[in-house]
PDB file of N, CA and C in Angstrom:
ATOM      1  N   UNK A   1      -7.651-154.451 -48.974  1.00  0.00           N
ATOM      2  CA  UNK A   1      -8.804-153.578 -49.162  1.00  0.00           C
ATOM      3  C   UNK A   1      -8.372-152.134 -48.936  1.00  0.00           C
ATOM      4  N   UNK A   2      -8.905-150.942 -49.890  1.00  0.00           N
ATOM      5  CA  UNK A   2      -8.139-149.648 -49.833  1.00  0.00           C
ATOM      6  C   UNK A   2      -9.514-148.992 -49.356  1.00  0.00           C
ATOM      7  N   UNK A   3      -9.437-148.328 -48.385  1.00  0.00           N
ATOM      8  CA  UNK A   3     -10.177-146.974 -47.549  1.00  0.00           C
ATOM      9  C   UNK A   3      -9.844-145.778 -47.769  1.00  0.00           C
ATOM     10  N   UNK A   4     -11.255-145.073 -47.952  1.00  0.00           N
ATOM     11  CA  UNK A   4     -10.671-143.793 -48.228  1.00  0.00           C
ATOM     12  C   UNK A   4     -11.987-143.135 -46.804  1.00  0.00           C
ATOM     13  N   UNK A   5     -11.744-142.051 -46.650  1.00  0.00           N
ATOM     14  CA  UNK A   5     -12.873-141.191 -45.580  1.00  0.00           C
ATOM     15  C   UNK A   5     -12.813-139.968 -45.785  1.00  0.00           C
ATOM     16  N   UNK A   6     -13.789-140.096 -46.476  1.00  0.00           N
ATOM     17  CA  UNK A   6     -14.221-138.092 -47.095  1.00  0.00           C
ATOM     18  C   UNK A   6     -14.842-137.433 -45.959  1.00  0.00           C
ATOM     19  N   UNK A   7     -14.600-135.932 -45.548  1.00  0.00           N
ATOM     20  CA  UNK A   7     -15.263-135.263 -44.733  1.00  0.00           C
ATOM     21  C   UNK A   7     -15.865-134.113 -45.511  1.00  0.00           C
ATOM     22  N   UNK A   8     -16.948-133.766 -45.062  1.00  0.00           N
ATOM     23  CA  UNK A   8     -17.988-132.596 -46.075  1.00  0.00           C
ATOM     24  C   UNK A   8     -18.447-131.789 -45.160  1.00  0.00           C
ATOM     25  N   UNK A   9     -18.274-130.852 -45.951  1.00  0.00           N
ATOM     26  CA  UNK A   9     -18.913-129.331 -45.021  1.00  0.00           C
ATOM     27  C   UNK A   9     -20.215-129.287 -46.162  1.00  0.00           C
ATOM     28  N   UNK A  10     -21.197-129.613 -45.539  1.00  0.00           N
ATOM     29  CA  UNK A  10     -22.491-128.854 -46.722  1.00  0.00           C
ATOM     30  C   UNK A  10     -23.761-127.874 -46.600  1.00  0.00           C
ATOM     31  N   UNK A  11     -24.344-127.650 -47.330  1.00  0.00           N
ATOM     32  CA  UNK A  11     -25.397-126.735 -46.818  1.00  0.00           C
ATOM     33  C   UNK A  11     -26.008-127.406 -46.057  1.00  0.00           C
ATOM     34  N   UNK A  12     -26.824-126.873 -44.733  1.00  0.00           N
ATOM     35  CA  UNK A  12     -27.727-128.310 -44.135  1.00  0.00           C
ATOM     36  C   UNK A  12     -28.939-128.350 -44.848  1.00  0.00           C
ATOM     37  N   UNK A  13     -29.558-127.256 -45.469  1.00  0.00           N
ATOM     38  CA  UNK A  13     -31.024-127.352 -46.457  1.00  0.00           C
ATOM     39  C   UNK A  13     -30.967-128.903 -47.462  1.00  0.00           C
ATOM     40  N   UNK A  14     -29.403-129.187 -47.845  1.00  0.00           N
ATOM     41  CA  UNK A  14     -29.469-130.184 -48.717  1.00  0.00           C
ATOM     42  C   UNK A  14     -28.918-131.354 -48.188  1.00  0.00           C
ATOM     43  N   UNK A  15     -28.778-131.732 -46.988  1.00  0.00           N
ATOM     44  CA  UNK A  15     -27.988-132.047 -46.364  1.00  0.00           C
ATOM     45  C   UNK A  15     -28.575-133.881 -46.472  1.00  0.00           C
ATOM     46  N   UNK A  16     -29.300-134.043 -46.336  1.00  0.00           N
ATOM     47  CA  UNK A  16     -30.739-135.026 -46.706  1.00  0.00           C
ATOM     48  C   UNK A  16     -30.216-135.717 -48.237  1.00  0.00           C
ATOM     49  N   UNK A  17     -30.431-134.478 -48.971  1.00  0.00           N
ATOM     50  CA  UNK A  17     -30.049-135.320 -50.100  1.00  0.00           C
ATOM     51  C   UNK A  17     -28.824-135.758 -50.340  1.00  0.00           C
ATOM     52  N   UNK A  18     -27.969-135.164 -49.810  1.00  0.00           N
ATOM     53  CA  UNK A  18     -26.463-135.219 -50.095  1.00  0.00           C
ATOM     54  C   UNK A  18     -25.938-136.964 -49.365  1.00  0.00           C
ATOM     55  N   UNK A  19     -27.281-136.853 -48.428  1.00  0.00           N
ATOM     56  CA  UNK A  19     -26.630-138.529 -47.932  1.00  0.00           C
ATOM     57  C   UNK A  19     -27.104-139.815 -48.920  1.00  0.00           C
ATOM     58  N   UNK A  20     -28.465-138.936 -49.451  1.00  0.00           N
ATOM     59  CA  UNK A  20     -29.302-140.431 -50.356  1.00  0.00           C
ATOM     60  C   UNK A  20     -28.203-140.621 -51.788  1.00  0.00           C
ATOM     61  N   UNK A  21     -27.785-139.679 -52.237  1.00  0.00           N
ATOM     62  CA  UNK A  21     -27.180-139.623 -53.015  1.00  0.00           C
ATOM     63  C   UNK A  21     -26.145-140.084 -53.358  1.00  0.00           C
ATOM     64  N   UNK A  22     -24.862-139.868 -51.972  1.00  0.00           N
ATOM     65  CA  UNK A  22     -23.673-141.110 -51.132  1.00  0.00           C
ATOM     66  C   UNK A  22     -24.131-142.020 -51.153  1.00  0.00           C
ATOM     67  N   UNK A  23     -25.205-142.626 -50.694  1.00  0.00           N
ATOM     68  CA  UNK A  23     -25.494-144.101 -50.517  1.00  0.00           C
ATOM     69  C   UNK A  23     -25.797-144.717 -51.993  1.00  0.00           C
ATOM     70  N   UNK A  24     -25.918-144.630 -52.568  1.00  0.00           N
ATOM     71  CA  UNK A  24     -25.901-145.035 -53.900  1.00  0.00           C
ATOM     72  C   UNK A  24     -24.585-145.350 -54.756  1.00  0.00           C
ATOM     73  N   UNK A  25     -23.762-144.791 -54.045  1.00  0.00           N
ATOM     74  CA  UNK A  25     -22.178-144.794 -55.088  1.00  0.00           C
ATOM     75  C   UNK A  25     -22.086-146.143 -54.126  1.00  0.00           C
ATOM     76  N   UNK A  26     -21.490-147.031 -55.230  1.00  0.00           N
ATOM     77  CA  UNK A  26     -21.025-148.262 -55.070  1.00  0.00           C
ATOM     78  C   UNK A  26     -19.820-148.618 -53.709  1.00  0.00           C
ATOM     79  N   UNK A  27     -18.994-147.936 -54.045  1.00  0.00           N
ATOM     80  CA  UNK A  27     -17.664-148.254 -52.805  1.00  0.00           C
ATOM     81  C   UNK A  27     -18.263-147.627 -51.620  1.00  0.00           C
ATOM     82  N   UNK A  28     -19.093-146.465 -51.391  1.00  0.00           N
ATOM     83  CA  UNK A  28     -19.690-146.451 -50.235  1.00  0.00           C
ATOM     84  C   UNK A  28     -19.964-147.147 -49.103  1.00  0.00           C
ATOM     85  N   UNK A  29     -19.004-147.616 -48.013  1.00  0.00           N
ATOM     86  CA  UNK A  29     -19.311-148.413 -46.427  1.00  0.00           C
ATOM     87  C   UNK A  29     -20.270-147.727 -46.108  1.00  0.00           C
ATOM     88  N   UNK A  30     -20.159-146.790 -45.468  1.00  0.00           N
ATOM     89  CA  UNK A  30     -20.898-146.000 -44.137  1.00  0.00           C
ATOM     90  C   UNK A  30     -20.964-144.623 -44.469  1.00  0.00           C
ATOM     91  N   UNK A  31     -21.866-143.740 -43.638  1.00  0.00           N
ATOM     92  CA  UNK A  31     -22.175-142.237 -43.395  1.00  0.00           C
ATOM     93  C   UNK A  31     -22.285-142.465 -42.576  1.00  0.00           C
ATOM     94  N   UNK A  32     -22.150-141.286 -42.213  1.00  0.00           N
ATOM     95  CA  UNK A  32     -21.941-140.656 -39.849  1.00  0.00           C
ATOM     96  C   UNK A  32     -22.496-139.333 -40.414  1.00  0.00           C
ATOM     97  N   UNK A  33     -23.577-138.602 -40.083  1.00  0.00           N
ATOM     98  CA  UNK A  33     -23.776-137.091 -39.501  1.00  0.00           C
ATOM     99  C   UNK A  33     -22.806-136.799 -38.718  1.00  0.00           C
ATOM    100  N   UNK A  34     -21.862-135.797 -38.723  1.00  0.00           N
ATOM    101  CA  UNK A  34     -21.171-135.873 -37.160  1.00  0.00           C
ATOM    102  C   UNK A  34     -21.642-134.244 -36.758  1.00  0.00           C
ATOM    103  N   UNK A  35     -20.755-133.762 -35.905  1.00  0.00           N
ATOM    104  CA  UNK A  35     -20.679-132.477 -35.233  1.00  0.00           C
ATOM    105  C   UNK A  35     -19.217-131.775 -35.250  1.00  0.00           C
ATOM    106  N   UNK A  36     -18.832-130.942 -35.415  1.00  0.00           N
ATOM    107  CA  UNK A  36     -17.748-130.008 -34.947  1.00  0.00           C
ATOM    108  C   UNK A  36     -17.743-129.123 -36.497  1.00  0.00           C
ATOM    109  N   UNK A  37     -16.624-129.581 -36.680  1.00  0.00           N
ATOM    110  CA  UNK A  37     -15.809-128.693 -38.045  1.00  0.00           C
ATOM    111  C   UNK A  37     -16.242-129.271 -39.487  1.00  0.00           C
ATOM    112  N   UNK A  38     -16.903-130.863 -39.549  1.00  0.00           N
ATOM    113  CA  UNK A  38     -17.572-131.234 -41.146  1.00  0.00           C
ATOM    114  C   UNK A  38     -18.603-131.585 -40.012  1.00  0.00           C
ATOM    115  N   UNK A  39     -19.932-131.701 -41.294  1.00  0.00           N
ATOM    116  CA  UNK A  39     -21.172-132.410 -41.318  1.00  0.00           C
ATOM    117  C   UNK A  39     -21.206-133.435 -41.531  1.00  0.00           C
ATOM    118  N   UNK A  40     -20.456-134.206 -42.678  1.00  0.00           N
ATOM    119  CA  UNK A  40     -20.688-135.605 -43.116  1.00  0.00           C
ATOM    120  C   UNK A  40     -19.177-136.450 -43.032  1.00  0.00           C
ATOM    121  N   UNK A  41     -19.484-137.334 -42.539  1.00  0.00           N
ATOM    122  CA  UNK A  41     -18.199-138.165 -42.589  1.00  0.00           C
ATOM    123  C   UNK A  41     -18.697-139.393 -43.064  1.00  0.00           C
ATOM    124  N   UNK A  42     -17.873-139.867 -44.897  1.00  0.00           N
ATOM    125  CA  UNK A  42     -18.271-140.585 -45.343  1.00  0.00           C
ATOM    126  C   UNK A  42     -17.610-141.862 -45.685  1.00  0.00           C
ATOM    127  N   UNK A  43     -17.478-142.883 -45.527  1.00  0.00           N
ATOM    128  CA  UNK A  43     -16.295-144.354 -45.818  1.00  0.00           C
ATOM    129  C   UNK A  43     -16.516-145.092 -46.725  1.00  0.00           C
ATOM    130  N   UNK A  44     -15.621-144.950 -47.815  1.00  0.00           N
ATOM    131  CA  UNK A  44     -15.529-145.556 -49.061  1.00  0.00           C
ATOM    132  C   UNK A  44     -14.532-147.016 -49.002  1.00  0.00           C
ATOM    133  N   UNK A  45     -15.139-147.753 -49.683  1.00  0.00           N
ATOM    134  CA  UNK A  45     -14.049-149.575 -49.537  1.00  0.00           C
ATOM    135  C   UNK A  45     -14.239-149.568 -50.605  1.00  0.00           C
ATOM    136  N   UNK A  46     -13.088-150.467 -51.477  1.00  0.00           N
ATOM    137  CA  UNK A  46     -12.789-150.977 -52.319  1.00  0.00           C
ATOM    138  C   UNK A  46     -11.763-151.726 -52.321  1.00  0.00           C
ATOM    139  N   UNK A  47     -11.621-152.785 -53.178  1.00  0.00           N
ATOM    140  CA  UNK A  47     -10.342-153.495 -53.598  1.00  0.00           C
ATOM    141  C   UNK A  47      -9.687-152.406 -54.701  1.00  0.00           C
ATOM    142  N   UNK A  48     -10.306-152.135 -55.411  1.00  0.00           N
ATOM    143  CA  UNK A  48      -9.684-151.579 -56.924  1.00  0.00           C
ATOM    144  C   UNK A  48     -10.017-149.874 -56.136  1.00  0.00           C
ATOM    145  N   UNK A  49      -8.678-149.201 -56.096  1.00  0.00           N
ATOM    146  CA  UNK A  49      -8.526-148.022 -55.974  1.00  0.00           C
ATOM    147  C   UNK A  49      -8.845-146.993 -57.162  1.00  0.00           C
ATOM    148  N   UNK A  50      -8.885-147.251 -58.431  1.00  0.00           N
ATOM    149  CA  UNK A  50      -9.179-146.565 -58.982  1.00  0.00           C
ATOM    150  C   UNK A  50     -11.021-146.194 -58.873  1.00  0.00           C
ATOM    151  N   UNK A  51     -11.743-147.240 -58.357  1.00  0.00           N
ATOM    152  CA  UNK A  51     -12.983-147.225 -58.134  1.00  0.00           C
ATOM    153  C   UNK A  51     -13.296-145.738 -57.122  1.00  0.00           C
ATOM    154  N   UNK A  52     -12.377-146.079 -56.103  1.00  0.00           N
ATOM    155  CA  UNK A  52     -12.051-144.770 -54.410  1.00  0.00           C
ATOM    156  C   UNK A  52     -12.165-143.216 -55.539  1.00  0.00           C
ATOM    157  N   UNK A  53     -11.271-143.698 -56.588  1.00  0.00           N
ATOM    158  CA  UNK A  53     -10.832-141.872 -57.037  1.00  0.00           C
ATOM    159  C   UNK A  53     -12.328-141.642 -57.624  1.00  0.00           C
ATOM    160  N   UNK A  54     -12.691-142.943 -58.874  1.00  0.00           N
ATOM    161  CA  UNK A  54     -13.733-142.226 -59.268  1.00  0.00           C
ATOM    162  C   UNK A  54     -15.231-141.542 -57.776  1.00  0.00           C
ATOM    163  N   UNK A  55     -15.633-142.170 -57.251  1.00  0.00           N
ATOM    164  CA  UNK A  55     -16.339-142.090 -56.298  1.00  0.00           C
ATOM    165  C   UNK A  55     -16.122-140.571 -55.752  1.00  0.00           C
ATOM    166  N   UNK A  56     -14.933-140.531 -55.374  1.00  0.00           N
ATOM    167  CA  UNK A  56     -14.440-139.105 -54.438  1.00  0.00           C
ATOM    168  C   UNK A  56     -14.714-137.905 -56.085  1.00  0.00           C
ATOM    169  N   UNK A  57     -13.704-137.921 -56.951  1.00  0.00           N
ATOM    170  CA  UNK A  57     -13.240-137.261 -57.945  1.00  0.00           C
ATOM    171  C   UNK A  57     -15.043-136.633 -58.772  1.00  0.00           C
ATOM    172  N   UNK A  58     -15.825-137.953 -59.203  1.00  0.00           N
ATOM    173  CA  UNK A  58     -16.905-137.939 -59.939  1.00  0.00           C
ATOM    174  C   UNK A  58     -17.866-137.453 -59.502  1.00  0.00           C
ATOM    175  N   UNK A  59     -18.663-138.706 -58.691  1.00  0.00           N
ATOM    176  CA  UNK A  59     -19.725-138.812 -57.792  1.00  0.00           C
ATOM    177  C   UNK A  59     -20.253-138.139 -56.943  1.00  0.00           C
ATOM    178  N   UNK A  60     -18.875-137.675 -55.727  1.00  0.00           N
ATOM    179  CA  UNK A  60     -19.006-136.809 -54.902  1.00  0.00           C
ATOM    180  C   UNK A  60     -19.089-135.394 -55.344  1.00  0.00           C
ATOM    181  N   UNK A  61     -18.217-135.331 -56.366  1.00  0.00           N
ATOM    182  CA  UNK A  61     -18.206-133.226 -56.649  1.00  0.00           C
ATOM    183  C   UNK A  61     -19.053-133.271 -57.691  1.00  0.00           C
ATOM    184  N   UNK A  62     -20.146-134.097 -57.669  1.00  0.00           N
ATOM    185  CA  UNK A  62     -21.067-133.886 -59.049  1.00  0.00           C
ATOM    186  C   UNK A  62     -22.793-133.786 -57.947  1.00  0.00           C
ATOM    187  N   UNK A  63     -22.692-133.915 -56.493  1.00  0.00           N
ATOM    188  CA  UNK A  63     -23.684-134.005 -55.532  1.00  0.00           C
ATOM    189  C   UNK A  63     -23.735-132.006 -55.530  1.00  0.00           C
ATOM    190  N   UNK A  64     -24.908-131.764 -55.779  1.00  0.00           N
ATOM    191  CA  UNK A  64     -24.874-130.323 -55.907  1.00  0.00           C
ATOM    192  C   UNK A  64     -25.410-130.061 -53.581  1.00  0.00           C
ATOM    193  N   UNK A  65     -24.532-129.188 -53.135  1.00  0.00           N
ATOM    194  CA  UNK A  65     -25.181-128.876 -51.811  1.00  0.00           C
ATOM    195  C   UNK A  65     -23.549-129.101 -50.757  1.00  0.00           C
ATOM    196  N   UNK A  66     -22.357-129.970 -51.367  1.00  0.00           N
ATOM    197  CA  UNK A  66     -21.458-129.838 -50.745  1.00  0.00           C
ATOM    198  C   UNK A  66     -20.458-128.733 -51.070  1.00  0.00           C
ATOM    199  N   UNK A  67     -20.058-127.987 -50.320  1.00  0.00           N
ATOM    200  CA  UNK A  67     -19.149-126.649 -50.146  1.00  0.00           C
ATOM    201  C   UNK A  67     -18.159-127.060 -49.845  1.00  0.00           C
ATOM    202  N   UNK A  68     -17.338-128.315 -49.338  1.00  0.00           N
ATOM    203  CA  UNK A  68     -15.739-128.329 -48.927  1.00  0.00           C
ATOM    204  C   UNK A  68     -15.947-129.785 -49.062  1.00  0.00           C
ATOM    205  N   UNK A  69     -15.041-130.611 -49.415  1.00  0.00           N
ATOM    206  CA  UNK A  69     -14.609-131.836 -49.410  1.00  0.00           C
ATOM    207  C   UNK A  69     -13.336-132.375 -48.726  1.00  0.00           C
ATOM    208  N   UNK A  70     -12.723-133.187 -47.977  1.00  0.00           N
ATOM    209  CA  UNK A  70     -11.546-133.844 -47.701  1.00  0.00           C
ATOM    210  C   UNK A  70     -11.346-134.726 -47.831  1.00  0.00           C
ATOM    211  N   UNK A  71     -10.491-135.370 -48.080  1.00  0.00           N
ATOM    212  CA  UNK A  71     -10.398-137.039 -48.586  1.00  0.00           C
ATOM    213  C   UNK A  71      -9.098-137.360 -47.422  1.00  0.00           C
ATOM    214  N   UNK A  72      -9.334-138.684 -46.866  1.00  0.00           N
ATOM    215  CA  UNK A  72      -8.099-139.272 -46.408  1.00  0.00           C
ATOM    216  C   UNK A  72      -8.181-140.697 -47.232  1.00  0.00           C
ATOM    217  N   UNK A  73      -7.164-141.307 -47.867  1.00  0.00           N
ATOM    218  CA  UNK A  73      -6.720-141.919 -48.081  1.00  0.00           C
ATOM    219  C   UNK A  73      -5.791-142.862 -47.041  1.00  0.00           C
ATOM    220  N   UNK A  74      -6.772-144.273 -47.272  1.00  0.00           N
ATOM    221  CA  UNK A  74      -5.457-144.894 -46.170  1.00  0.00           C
ATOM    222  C   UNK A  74      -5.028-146.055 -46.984  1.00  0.00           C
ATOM    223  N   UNK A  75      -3.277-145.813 -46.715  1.00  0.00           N
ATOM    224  CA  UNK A  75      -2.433-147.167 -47.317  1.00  0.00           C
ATOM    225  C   UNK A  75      -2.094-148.321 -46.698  1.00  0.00           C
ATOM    226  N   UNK A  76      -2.018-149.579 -47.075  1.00  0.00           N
ATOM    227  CA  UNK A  76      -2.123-150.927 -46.650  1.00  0.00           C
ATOM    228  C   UNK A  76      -0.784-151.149 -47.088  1.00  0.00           C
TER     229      UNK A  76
END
């Protein structure tokens, strides 16, 4: 199983939508609100990695309200 964990800096006005919106993309595990340096910390699963890119690549930079994105990628 391939994991990926996006971190987002976003506006907080949209901040609401930016989670309903994550939860809808398919490889989506989990959201965390967190605190410090990102707002959203988000966990993507999949078997099929190309599913991870579209999700991060598509889905995510097509959510209007996020200002910075990070992706970690983890290898098995």
């Amino acid at each position: 199983m391939n994991e990926a964990y996006v971190l987002l800096n976003v506006d907080y006005k949209k901040q609401k939508n930016i989670i309903e919106q994550a939860k809808k993309i398919p490889t989506v595990k989990s959201i965390k609100t967190t605190y410090g340096i990102y707002d959203i910390l988000i966990v993507l699963e999949s078997n099929n990695m190309q599913e991870i890119k579209q999700a991060i690549d598509v889905d995510l930079h097509n959510v209007d309200g996020i200002n910075n994105l990070t992706s970690l990628i983890s290898i098995n």
